[in-house]
N, C-alpha and C. Protein backbone atom coordinates (compact mmCIF):
# COMPACT_ATOMS: atom_id res chain seq x y z
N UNK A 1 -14.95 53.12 -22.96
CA UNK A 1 -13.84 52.27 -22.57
C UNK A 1 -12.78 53.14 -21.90
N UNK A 2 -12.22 52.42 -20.57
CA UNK A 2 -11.56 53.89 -20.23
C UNK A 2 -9.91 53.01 -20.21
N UNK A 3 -9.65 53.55 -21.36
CA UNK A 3 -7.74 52.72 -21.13
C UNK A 3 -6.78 54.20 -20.75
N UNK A 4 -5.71 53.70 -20.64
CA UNK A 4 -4.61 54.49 -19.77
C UNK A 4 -4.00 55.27 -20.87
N UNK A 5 -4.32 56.74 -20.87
CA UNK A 5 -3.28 57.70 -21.82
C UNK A 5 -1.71 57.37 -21.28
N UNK A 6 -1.03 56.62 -21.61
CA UNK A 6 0.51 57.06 -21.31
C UNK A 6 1.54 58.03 -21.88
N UNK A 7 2.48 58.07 -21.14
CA UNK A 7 3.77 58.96 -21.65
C UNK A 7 4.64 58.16 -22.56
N UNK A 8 5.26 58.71 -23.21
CA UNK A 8 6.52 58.32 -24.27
C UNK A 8 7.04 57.36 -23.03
N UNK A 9 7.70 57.78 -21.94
CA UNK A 9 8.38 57.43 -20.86
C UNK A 9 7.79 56.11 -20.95
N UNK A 10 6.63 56.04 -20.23
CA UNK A 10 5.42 54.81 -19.77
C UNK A 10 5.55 54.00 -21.10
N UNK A 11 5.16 54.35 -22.01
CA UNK A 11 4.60 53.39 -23.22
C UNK A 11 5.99 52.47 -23.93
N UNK A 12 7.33 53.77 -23.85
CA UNK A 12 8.67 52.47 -24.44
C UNK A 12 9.01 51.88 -23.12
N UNK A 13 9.04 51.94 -22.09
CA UNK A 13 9.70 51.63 -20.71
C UNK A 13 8.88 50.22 -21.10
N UNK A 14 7.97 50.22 -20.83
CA UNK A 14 7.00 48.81 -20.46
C UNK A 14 6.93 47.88 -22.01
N UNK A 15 7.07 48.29 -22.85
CA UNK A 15 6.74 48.10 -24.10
C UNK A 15 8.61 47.31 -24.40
N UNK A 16 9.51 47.96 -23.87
CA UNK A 16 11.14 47.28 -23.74
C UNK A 16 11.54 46.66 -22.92
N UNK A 17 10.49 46.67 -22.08
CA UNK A 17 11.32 45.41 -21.49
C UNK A 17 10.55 44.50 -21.29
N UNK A 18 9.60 44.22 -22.26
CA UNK A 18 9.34 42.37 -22.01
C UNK A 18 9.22 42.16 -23.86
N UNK A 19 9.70 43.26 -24.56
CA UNK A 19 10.01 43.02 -26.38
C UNK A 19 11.49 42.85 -26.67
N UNK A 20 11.96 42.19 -27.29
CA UNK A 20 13.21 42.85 -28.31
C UNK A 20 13.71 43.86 -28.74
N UNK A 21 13.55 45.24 -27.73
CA UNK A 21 13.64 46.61 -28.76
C UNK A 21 14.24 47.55 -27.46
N UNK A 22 14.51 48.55 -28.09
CA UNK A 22 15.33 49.86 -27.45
C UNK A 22 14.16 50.94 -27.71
N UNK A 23 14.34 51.60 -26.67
CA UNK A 23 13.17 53.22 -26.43
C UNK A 23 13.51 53.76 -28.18
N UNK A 24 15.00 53.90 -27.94
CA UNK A 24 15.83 54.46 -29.78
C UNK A 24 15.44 53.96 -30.56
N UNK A 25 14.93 52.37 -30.81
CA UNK A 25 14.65 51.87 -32.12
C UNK A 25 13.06 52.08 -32.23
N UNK A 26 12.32 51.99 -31.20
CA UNK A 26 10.98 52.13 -31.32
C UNK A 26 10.84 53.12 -31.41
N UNK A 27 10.74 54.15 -31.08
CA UNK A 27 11.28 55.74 -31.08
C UNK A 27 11.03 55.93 -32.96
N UNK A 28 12.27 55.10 -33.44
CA UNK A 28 12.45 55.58 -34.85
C UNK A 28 10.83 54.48 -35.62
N UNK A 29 11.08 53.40 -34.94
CA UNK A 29 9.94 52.94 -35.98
C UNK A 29 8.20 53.44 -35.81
N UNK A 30 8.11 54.11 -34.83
CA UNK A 30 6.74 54.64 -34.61
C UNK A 30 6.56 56.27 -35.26
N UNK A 31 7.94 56.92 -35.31
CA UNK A 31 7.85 58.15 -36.00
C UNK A 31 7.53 57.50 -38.01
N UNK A 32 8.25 56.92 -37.93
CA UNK A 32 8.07 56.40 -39.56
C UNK A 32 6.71 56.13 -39.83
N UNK A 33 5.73 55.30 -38.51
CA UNK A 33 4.22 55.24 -39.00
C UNK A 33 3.28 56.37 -38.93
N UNK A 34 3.99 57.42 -38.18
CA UNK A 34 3.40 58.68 -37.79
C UNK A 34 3.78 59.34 -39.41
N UNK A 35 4.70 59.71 -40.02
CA UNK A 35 4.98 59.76 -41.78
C UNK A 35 4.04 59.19 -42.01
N UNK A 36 3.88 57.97 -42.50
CA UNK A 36 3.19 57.59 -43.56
C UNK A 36 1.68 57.40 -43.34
N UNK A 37 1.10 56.80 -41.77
CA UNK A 37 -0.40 57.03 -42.14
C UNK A 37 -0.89 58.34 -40.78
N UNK A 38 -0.56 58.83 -40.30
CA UNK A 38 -0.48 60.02 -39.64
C UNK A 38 -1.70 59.36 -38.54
N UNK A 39 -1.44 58.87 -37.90
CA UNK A 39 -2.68 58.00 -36.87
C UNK A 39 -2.77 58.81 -35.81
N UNK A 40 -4.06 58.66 -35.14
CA UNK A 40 -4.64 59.96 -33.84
C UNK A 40 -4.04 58.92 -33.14
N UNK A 41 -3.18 57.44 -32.68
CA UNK A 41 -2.83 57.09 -31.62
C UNK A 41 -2.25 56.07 -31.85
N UNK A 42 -1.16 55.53 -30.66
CA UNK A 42 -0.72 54.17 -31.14
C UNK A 42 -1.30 53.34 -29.71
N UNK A 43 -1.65 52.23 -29.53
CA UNK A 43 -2.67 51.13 -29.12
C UNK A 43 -1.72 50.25 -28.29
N UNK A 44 -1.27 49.58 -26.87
CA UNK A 44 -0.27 49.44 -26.48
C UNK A 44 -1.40 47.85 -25.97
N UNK A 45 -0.73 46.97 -26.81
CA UNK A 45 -1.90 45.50 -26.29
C UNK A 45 -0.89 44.45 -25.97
N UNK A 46 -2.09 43.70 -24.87
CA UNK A 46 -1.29 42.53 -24.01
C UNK A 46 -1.82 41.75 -24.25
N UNK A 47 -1.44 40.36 -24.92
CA UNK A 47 -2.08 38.87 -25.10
C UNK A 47 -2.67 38.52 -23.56
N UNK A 48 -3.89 38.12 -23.76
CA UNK A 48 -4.36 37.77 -21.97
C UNK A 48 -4.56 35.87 -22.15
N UNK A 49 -4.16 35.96 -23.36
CA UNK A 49 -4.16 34.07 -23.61
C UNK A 49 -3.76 32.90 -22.78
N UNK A 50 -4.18 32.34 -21.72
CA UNK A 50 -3.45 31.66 -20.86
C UNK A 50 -2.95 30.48 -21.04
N UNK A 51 -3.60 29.88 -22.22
CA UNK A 51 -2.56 28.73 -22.72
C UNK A 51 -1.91 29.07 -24.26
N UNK A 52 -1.51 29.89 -24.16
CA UNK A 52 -0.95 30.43 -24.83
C UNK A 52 1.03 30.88 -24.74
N UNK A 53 1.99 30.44 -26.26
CA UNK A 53 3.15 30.53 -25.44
C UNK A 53 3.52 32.74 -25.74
N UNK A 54 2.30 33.57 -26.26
CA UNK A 54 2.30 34.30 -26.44
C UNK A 54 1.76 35.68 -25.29
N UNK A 55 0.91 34.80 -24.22
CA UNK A 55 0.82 35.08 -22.83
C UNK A 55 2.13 36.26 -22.29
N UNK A 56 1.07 37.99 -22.79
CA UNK A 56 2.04 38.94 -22.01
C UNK A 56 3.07 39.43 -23.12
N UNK A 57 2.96 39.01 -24.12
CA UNK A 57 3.44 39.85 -24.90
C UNK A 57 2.97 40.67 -25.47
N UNK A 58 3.23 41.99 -25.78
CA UNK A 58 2.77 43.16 -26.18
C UNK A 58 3.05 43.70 -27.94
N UNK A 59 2.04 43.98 -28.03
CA UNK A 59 2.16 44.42 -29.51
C UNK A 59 1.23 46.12 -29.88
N UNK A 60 2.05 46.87 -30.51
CA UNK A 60 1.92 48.29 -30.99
C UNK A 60 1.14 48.38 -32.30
N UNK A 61 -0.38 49.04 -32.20
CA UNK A 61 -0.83 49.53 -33.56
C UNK A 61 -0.89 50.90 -33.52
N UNK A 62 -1.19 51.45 -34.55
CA UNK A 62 -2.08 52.81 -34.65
C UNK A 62 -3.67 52.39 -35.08
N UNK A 63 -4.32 53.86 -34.69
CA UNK A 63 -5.33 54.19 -34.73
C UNK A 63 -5.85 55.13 -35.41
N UNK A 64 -6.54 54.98 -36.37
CA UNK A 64 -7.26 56.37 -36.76
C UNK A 64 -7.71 56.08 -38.07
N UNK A 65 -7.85 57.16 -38.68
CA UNK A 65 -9.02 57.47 -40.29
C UNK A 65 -8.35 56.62 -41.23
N UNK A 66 -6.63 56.63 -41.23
CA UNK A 66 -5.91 55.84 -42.17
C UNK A 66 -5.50 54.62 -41.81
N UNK A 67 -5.84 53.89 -40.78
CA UNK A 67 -4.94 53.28 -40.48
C UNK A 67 -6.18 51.59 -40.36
N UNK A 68 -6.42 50.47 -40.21
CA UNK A 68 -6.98 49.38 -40.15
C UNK A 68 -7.91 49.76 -39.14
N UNK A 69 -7.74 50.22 -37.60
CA UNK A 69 -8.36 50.13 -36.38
C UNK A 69 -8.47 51.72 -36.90
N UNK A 70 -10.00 52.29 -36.75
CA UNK A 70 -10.70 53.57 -36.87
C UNK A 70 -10.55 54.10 -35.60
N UNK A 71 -11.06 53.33 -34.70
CA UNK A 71 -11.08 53.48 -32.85
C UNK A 71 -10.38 52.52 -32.52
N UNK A 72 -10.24 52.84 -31.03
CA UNK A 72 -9.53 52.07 -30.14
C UNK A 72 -10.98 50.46 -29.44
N UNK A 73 -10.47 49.28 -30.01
CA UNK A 73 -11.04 48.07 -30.12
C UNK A 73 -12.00 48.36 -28.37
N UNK A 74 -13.77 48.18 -28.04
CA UNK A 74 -13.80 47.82 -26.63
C UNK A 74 -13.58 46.26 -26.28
N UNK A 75 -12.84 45.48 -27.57
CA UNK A 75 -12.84 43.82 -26.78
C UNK A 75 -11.83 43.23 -27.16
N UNK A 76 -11.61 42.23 -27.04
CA UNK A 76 -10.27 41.65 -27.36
C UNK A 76 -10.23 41.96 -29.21
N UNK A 77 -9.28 41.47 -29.64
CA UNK A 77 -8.38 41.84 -30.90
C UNK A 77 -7.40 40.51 -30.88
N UNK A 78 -7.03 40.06 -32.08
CA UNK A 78 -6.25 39.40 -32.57
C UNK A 78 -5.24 40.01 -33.20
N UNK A 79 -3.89 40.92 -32.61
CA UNK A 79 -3.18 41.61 -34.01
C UNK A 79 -2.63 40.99 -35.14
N UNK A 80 -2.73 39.30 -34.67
CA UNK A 80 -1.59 38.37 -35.83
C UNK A 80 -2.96 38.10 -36.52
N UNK A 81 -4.55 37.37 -36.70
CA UNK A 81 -5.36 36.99 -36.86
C UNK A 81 -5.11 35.28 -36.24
N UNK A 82 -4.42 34.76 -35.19
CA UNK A 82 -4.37 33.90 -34.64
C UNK A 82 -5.50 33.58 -32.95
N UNK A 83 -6.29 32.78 -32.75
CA UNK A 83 -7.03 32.54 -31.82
C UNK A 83 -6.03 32.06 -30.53
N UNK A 84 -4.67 32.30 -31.01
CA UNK A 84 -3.77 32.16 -29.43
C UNK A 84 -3.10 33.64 -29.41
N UNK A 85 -3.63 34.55 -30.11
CA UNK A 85 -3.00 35.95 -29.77
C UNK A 85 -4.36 36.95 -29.37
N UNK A 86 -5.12 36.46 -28.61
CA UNK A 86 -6.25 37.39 -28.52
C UNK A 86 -6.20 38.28 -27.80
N UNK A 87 -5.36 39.44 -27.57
CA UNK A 87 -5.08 40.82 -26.65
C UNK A 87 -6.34 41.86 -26.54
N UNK A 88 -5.91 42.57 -25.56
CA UNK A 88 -6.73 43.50 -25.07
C UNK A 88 -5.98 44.64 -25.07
N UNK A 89 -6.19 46.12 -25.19
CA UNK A 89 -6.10 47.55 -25.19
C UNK A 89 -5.51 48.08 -23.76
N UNK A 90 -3.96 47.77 -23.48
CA UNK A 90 -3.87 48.31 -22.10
C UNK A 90 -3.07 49.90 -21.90
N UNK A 91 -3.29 50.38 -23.38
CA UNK A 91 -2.69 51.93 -23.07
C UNK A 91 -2.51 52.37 -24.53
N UNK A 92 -2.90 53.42 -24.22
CA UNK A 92 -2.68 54.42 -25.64
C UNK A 92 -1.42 55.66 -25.84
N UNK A 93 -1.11 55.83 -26.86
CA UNK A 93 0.30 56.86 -26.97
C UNK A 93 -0.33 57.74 -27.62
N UNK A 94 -0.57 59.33 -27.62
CA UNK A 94 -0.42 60.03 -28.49
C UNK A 94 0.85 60.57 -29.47
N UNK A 95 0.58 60.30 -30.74
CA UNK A 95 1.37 60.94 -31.64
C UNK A 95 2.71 61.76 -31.72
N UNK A 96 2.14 62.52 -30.78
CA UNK A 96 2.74 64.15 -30.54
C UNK A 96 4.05 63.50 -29.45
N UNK A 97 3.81 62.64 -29.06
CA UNK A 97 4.69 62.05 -28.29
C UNK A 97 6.18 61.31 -28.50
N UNK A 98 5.77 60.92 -29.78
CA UNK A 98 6.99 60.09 -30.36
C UNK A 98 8.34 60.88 -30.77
């Protein structure tokens, strides 16, 4: 599966301005998941739902040994477990980045 390594830059830029959040607040809440389950990545997904009122909104996981997602998903994903949030994998963050 070949998704897009991004930058800190890339991943809050795009990730703030179509969420509720500041580079600063995400910043602080992705170092806090990097503490507690120490994940090889965080997962940058876009609802591709077209009748959907969730269409394009983006949602942040981690990845790795501790964390729910082992690897990075090759197909759609549900992050809420809802059949109108079915996203896809459009960029990954390394760790080291946050």
């Amino acid at each position: 599966m070949n998704v897009k390594k991004m930058t800190w830059k890339e991943f809050s830029a795009l990730y703030c301005e179509r969420q509720e959040q500041t580079p600063e607040g995400l910043k602080e809440i992705l170092r806090a998941q990097v503490g507690k389950y120490s994940p090889e990545g965080f997962m940058l997904l876009e609802c591709h739902v077209l009748d959907s009122s969730r269409m394009g909104s983006l949602t942040i996981l981690p990845f790795g040994l501790n964390n729910t997602f082992k690897a990075i998903p090759d197909h759609p994903i549900s992050p809420r477990g809802l059949a109108s949030d079915m996203s896809v994998v459009i960029g990954i963050l390394d760790p080291k980045e946050v």
